[in-house]
C-alpha atoms as a PDB file:
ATOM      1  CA  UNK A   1     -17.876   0.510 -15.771  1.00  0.00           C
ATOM      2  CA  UNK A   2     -14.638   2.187 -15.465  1.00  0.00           C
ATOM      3  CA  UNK A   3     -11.527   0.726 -16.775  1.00  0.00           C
ATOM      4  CA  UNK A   4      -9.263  -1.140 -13.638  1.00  0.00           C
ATOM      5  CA  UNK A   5      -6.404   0.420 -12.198  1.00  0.00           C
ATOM      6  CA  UNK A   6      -2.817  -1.431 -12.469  1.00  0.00           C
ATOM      7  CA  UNK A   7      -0.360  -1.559  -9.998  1.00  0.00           C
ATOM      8  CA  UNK A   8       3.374  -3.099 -10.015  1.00  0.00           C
ATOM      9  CA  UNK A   9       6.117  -3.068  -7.375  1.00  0.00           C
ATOM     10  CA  UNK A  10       9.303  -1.450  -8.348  1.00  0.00           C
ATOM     11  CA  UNK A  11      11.085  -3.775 -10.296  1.00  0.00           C
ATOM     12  CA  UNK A  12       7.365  -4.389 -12.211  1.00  0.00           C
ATOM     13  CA  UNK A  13       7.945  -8.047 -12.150  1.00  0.00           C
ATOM     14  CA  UNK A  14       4.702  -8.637  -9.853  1.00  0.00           C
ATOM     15  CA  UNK A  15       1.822  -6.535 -11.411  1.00  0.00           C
ATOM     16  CA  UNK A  16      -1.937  -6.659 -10.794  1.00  0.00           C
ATOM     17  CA  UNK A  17      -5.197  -4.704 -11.518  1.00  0.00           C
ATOM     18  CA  UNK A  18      -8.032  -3.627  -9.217  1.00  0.00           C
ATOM     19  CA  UNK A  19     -11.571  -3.093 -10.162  1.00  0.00           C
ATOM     20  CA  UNK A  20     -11.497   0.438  -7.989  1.00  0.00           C
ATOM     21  CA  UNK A  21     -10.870   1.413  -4.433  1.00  0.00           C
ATOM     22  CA  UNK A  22     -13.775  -0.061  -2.306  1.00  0.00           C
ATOM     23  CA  UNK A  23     -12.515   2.276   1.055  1.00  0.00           C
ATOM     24  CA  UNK A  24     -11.318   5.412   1.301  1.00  0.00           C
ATOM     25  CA  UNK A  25      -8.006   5.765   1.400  1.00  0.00           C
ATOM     26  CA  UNK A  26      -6.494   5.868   4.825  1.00  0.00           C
ATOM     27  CA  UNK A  27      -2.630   6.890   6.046  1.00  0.00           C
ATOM     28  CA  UNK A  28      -1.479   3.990   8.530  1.00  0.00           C
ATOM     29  CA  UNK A  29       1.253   5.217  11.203  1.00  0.00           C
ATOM     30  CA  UNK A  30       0.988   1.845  12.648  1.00  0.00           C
ATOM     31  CA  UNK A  31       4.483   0.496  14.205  1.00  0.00           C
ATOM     32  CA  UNK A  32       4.688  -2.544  11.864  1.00  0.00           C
ATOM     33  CA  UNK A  33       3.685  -0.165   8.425  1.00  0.00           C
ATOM     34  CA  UNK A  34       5.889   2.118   9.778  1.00  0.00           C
ATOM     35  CA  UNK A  35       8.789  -0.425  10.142  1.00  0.00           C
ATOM     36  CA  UNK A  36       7.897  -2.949   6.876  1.00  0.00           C
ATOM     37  CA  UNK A  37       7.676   0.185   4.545  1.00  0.00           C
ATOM     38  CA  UNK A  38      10.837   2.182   6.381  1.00  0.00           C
ATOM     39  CA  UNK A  39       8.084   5.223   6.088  1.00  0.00           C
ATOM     40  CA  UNK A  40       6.754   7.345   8.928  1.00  0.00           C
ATOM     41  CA  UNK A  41       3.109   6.193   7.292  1.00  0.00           C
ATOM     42  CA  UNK A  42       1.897   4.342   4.391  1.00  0.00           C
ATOM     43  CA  UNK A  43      -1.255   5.110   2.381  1.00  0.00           C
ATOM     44  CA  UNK A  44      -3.722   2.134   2.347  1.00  0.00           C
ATOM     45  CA  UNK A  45      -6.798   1.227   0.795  1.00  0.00           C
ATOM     46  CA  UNK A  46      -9.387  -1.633   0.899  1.00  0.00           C
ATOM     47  CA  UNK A  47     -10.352  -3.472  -2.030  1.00  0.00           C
ATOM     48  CA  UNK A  48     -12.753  -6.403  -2.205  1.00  0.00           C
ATOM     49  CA  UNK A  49     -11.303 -10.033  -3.069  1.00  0.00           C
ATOM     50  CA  UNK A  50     -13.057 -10.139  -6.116  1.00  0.00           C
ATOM     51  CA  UNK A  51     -12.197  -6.752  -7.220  1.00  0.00           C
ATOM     52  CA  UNK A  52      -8.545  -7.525  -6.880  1.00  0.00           C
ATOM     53  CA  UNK A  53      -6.241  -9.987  -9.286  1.00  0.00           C
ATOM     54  CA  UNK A  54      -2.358 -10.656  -9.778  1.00  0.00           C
ATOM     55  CA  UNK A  55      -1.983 -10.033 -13.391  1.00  0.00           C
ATOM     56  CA  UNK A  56       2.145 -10.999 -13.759  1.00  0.00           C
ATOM     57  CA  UNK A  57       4.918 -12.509 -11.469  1.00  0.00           C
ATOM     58  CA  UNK A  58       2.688 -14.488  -8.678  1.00  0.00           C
ATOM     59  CA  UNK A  59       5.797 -16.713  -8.739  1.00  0.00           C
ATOM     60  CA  UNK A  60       8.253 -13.686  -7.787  1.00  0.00           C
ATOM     61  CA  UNK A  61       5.255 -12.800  -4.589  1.00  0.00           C
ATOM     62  CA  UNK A  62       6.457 -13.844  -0.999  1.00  0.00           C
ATOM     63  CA  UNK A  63       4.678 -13.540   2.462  1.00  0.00           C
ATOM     64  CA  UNK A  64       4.841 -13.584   6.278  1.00  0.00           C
ATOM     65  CA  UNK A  65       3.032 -12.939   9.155  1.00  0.00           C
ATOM     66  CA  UNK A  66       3.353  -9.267  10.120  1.00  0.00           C
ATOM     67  CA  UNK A  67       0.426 -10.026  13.528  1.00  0.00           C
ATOM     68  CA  UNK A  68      -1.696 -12.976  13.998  1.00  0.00           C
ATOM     69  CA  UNK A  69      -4.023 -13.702  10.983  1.00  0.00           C
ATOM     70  CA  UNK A  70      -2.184 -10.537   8.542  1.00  0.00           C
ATOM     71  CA  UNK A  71      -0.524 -11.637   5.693  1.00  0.00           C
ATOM     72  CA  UNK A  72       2.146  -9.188   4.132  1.00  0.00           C
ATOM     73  CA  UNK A  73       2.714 -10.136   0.072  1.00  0.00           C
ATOM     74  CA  UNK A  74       5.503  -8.434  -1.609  1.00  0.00           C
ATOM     75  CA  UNK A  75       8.024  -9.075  -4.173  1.00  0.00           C
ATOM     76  CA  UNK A  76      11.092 -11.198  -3.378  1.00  0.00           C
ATOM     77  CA  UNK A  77      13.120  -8.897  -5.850  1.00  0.00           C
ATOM     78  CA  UNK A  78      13.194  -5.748  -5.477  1.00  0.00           C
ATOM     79  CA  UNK A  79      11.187  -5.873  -1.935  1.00  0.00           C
ATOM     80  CA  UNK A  80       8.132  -3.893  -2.443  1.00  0.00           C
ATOM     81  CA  UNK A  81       5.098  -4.301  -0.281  1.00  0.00           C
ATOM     82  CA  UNK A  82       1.796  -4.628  -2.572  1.00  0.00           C
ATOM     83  CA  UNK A  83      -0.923  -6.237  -0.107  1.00  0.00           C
ATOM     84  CA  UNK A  84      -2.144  -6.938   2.758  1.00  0.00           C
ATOM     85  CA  UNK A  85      -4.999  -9.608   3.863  1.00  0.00           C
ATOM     86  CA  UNK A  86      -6.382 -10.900   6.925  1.00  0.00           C
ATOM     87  CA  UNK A  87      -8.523 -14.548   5.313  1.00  0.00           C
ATOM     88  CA  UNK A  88     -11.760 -14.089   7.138  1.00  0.00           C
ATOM     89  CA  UNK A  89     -12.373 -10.305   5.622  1.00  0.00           C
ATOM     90  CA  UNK A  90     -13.835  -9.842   2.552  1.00  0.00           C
ATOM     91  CA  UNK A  91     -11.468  -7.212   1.313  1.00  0.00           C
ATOM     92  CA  UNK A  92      -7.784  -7.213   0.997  1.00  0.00           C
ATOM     93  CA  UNK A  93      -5.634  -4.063   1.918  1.00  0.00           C
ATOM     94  CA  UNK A  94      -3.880  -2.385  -1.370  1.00  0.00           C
ATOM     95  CA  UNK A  95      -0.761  -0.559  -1.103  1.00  0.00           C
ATOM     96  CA  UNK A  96      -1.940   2.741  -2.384  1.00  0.00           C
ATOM     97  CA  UNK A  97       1.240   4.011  -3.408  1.00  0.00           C
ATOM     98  CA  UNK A  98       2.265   1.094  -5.320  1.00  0.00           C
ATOM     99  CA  UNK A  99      -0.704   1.450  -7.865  1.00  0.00           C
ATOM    100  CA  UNK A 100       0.081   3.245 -11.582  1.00  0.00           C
ATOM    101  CA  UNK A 101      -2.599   4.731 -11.985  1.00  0.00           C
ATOM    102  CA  UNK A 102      -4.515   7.889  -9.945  1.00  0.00           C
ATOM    103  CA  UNK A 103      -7.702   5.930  -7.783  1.00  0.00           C
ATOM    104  CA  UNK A 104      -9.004   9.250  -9.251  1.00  0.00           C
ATOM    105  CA  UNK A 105      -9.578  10.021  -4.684  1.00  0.00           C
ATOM    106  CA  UNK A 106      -8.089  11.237  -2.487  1.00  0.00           C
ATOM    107  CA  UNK A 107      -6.775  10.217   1.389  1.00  0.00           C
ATOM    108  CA  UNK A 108      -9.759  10.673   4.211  1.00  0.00           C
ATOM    109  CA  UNK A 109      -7.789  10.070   7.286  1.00  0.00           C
ATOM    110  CA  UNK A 110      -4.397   8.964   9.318  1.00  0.00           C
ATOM    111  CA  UNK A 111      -4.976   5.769  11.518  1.00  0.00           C
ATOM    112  CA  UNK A 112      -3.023   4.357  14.133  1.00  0.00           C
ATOM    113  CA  UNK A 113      -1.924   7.855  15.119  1.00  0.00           C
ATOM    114  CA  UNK A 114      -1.293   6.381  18.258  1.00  0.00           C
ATOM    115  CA  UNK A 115       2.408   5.219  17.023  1.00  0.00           C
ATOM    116  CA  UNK A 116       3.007   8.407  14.460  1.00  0.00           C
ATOM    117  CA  UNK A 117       6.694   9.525  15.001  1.00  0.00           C
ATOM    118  CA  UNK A 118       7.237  12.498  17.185  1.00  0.00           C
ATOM    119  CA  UNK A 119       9.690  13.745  13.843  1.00  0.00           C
ATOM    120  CA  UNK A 120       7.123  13.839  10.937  1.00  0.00           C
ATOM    121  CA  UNK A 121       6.585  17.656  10.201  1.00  0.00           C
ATOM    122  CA  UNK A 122       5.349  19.640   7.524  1.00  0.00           C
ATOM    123  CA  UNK A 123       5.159  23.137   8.608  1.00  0.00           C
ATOM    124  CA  UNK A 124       8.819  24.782   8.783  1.00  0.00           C
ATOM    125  CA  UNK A 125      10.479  22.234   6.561  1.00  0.00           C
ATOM    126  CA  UNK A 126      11.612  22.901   3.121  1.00  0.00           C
ATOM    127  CA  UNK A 127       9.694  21.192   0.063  1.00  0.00           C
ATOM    128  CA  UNK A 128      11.670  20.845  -3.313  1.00  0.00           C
ATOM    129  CA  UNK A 129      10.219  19.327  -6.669  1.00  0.00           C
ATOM    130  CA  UNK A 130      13.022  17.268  -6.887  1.00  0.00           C
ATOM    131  CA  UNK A 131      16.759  15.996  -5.912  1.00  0.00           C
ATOM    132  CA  UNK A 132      18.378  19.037  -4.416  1.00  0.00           C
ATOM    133  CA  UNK A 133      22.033  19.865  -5.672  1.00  0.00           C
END
């Protein structure tokens, strides 16, 4: 068995571990990721219920309603989205970015493409390794 992967939000006063990643890891360009992460995408992952368990700060997580039946859980201080679940599936959706760790995988496709912004480039656009001066 390999060792779990932990994952925090910012402030790393919610924290949790995950047994692996039990889905490939997928980039969401869905309007409501889009809007709830102020990111043109978010990268997400499905991990079973019972591979998946708040280790630290369940009292700090809050929640809403993002569609009918998906709950959004993130941390009431410092704001950062950790999971996603719908209560009838069997897996729960991890916020891939917001893991510690490397899920040792790599990203497999872009959903919702539907709603990707018309602005997201790659090609053309300057990369730097960090904070430009």
């Amino acid at each position: 068995m390999t060792d779990p992967l932990n994952g925090s939000c910012f402030c790393k006063g919610v924290r949790y571990q995950v047994d692996g990643l039990d889905m490939p890891i997928s980039h969401c360009h869905c309007d409501s990721c889009r809007k709830v992460h102020a990111a043109a995408f978010v990268a997400t992952s499905g991990v079973m219920r019972e591979h998946f368990r708040w280790t630290q700060g369940e009292a700090l997580l809050a929640s809403f309603e993002s569609s009918p039946g998906k709950f959004r859980h993130f941390c009431s201080r410092c704001g950062s989205h950790l999971m996603a679940e719908r209560g009838h599936q069997p897996h729960v959706i991890v916020r891939v970015a917001t893991l510690d760790d490397d899920p040792g995988v790599r990203p497999t496709a872009h959903i919702w493409t539907s709603h990707a912004v018309p602005w997201l480039a790659y090609e053309g656009v300057e990369q730097w390794d960090g904070w430009q001066t």
